[in-house]
N, C-alpha and C. Protein backbone atom coordinates (compact mmCIF):
# COMPACT_ATOMS: atom_id res chain seq x y z
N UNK A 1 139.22 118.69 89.42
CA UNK A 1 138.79 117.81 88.37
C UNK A 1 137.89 118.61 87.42
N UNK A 2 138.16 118.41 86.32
CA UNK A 2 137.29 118.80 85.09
C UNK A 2 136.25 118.40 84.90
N UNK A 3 135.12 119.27 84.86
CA UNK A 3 133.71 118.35 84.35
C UNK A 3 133.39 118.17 82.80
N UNK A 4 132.69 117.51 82.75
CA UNK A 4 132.40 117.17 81.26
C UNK A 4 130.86 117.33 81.46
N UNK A 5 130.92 117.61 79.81
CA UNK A 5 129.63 118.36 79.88
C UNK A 5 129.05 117.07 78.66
N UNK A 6 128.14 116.43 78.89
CA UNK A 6 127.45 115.71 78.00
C UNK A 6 125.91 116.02 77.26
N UNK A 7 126.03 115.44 75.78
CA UNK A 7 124.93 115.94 74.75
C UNK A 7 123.91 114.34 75.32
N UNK A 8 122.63 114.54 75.35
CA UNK A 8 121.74 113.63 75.46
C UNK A 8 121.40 113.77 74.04
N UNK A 9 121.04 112.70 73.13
CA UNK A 9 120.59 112.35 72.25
C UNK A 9 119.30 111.40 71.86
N UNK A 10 118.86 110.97 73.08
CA UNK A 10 117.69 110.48 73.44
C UNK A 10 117.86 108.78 73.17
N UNK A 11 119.45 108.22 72.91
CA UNK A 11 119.32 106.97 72.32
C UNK A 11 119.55 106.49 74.12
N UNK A 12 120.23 106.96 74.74
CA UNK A 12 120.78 106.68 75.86
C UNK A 12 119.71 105.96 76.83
N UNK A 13 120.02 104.69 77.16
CA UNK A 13 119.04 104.54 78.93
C UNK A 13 118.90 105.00 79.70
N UNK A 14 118.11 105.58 80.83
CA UNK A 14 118.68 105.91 81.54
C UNK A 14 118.96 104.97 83.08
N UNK A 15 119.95 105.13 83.38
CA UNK A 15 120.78 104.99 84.36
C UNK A 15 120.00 103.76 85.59
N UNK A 16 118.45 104.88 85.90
CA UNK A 16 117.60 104.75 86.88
C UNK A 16 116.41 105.28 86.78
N UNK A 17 115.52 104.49 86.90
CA UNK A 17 114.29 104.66 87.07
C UNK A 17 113.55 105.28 88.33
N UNK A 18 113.13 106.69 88.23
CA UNK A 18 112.50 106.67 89.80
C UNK A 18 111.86 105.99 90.27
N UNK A 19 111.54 105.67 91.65
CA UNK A 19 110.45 104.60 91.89
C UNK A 19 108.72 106.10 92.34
N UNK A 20 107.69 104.56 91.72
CA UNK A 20 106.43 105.64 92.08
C UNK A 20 105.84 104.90 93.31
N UNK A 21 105.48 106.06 94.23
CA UNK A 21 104.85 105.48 95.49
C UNK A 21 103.44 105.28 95.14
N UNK A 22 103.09 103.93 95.82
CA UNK A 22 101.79 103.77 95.46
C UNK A 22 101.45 103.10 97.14
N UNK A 23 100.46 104.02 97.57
CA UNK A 23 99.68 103.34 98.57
C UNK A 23 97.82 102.50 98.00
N UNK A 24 97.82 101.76 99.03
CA UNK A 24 96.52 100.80 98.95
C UNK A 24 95.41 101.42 100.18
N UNK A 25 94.19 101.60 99.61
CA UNK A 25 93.76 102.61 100.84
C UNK A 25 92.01 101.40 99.76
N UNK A 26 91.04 101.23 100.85
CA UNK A 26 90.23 100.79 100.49
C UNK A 26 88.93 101.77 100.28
N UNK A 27 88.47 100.74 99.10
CA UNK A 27 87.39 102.24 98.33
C UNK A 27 86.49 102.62 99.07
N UNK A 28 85.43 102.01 100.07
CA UNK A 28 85.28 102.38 101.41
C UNK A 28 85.66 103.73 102.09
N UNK A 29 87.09 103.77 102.57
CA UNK A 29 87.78 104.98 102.70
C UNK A 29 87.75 106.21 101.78
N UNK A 30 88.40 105.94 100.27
CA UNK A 30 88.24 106.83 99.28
C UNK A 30 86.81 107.09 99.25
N UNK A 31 85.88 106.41 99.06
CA UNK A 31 85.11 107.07 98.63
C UNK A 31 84.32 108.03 99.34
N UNK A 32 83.99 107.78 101.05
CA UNK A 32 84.04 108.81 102.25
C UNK A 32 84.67 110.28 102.23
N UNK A 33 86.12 109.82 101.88
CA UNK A 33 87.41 111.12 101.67
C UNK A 33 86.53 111.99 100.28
N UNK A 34 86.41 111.44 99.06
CA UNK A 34 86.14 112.19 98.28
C UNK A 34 84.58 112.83 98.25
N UNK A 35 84.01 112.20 98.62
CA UNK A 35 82.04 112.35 99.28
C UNK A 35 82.67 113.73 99.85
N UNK A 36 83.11 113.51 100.77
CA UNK A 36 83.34 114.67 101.68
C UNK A 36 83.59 115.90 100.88
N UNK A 37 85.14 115.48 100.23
CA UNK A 37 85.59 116.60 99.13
C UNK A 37 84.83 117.13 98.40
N UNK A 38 83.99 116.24 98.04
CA UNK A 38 83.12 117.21 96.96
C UNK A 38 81.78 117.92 97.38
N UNK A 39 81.53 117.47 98.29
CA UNK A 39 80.37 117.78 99.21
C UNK A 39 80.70 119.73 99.81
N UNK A 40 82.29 119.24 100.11
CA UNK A 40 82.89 120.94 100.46
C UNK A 40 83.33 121.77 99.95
N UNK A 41 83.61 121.60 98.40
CA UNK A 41 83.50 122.07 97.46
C UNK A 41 85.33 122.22 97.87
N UNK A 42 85.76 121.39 98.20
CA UNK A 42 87.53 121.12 98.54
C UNK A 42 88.11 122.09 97.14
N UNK A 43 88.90 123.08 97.02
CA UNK A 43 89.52 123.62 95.77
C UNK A 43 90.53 122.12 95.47
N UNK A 44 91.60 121.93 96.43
CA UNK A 44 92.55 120.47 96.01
C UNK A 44 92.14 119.68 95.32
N UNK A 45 90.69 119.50 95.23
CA UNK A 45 90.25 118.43 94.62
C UNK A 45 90.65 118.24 92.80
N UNK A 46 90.31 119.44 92.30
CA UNK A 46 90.48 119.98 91.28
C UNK A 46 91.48 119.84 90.75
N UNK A 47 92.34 119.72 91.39
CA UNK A 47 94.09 119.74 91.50
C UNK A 47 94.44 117.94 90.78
N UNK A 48 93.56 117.20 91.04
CA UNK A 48 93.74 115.78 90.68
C UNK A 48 93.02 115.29 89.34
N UNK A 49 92.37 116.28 88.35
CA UNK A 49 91.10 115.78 88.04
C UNK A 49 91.71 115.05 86.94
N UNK A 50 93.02 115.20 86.28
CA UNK A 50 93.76 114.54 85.28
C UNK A 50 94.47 113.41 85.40
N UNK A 51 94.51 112.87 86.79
CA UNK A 51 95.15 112.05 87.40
C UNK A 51 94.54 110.33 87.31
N UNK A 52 95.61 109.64 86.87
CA UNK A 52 94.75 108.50 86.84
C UNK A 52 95.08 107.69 87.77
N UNK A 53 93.82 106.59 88.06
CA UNK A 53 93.59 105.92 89.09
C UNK A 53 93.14 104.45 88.34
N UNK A 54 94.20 103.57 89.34
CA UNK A 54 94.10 102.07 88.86
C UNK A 54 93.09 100.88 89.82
N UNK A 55 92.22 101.09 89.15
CA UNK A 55 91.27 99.65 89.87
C UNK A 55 91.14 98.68 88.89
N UNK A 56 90.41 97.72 89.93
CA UNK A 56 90.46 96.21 88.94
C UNK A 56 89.73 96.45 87.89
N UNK A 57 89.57 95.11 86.80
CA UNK A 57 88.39 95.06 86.05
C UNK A 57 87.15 94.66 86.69
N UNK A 58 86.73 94.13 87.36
CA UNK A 58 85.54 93.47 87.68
C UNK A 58 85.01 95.25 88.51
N UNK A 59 85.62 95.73 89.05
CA UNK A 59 84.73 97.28 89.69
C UNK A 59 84.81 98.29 88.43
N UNK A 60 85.38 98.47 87.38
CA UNK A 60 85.45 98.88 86.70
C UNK A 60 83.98 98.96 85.71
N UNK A 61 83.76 97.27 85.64
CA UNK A 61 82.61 97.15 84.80
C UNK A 61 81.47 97.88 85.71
N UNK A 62 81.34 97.35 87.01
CA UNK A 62 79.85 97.65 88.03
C UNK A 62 80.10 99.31 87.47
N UNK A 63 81.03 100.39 87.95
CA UNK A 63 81.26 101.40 87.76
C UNK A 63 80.85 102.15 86.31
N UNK A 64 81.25 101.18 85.22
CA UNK A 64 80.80 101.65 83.90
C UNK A 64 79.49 101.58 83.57
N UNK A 65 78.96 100.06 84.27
CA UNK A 65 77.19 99.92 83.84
C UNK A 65 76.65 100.92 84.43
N UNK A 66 76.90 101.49 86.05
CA UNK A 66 76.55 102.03 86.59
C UNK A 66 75.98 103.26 86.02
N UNK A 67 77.23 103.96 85.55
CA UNK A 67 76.75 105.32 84.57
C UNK A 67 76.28 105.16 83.42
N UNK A 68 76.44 104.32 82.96
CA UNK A 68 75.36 104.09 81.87
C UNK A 68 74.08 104.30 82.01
N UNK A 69 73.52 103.50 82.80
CA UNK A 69 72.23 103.19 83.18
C UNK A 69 72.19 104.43 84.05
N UNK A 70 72.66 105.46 84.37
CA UNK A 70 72.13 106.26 85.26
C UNK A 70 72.39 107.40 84.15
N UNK A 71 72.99 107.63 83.36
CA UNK A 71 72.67 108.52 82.26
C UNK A 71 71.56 108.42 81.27
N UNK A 72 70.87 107.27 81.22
CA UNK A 72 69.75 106.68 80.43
C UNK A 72 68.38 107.17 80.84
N UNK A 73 68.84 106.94 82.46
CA UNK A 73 67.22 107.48 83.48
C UNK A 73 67.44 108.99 83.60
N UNK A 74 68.13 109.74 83.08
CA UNK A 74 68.26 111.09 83.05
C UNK A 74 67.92 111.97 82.39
């Protein structure tokens, strides 16, 4: 059988969507795991620093006042 060779033109759908794995791990946990990481000066860590991370709004805000107010007393 002959293959065909096709032009993408960018109008096209595609086909399938990969799926993204997402695990649920409580901040509790993360934040132990990364304490640690940074505490050991982990090189991997570094490896994530562009990476985004989805939490709610309501920890979001505590998190934002947080540094606020702790950049203020600084």
């Amino acid at each position: 059988m002959q293959s065909r060779l096709k032009l993408y033109t960018g109008e096209e759908t595609p086909v399938s969507t990969p799926a993204v794995d997402r695990v649920s791990i409580s901040l509790g946990e993360l934040a132990a795991i990364l304490t640690d990481a940074t505490q050991s000066r982990r090189a991997w860590l570094r490896d994530f620093d562009t990476e985004d991370v989805e939490i709610s709004s309501d920890l979001f805000e505590v998190l934002s006042t947080y540094w606020n107010l702790r950049r203020r007393r600084a």
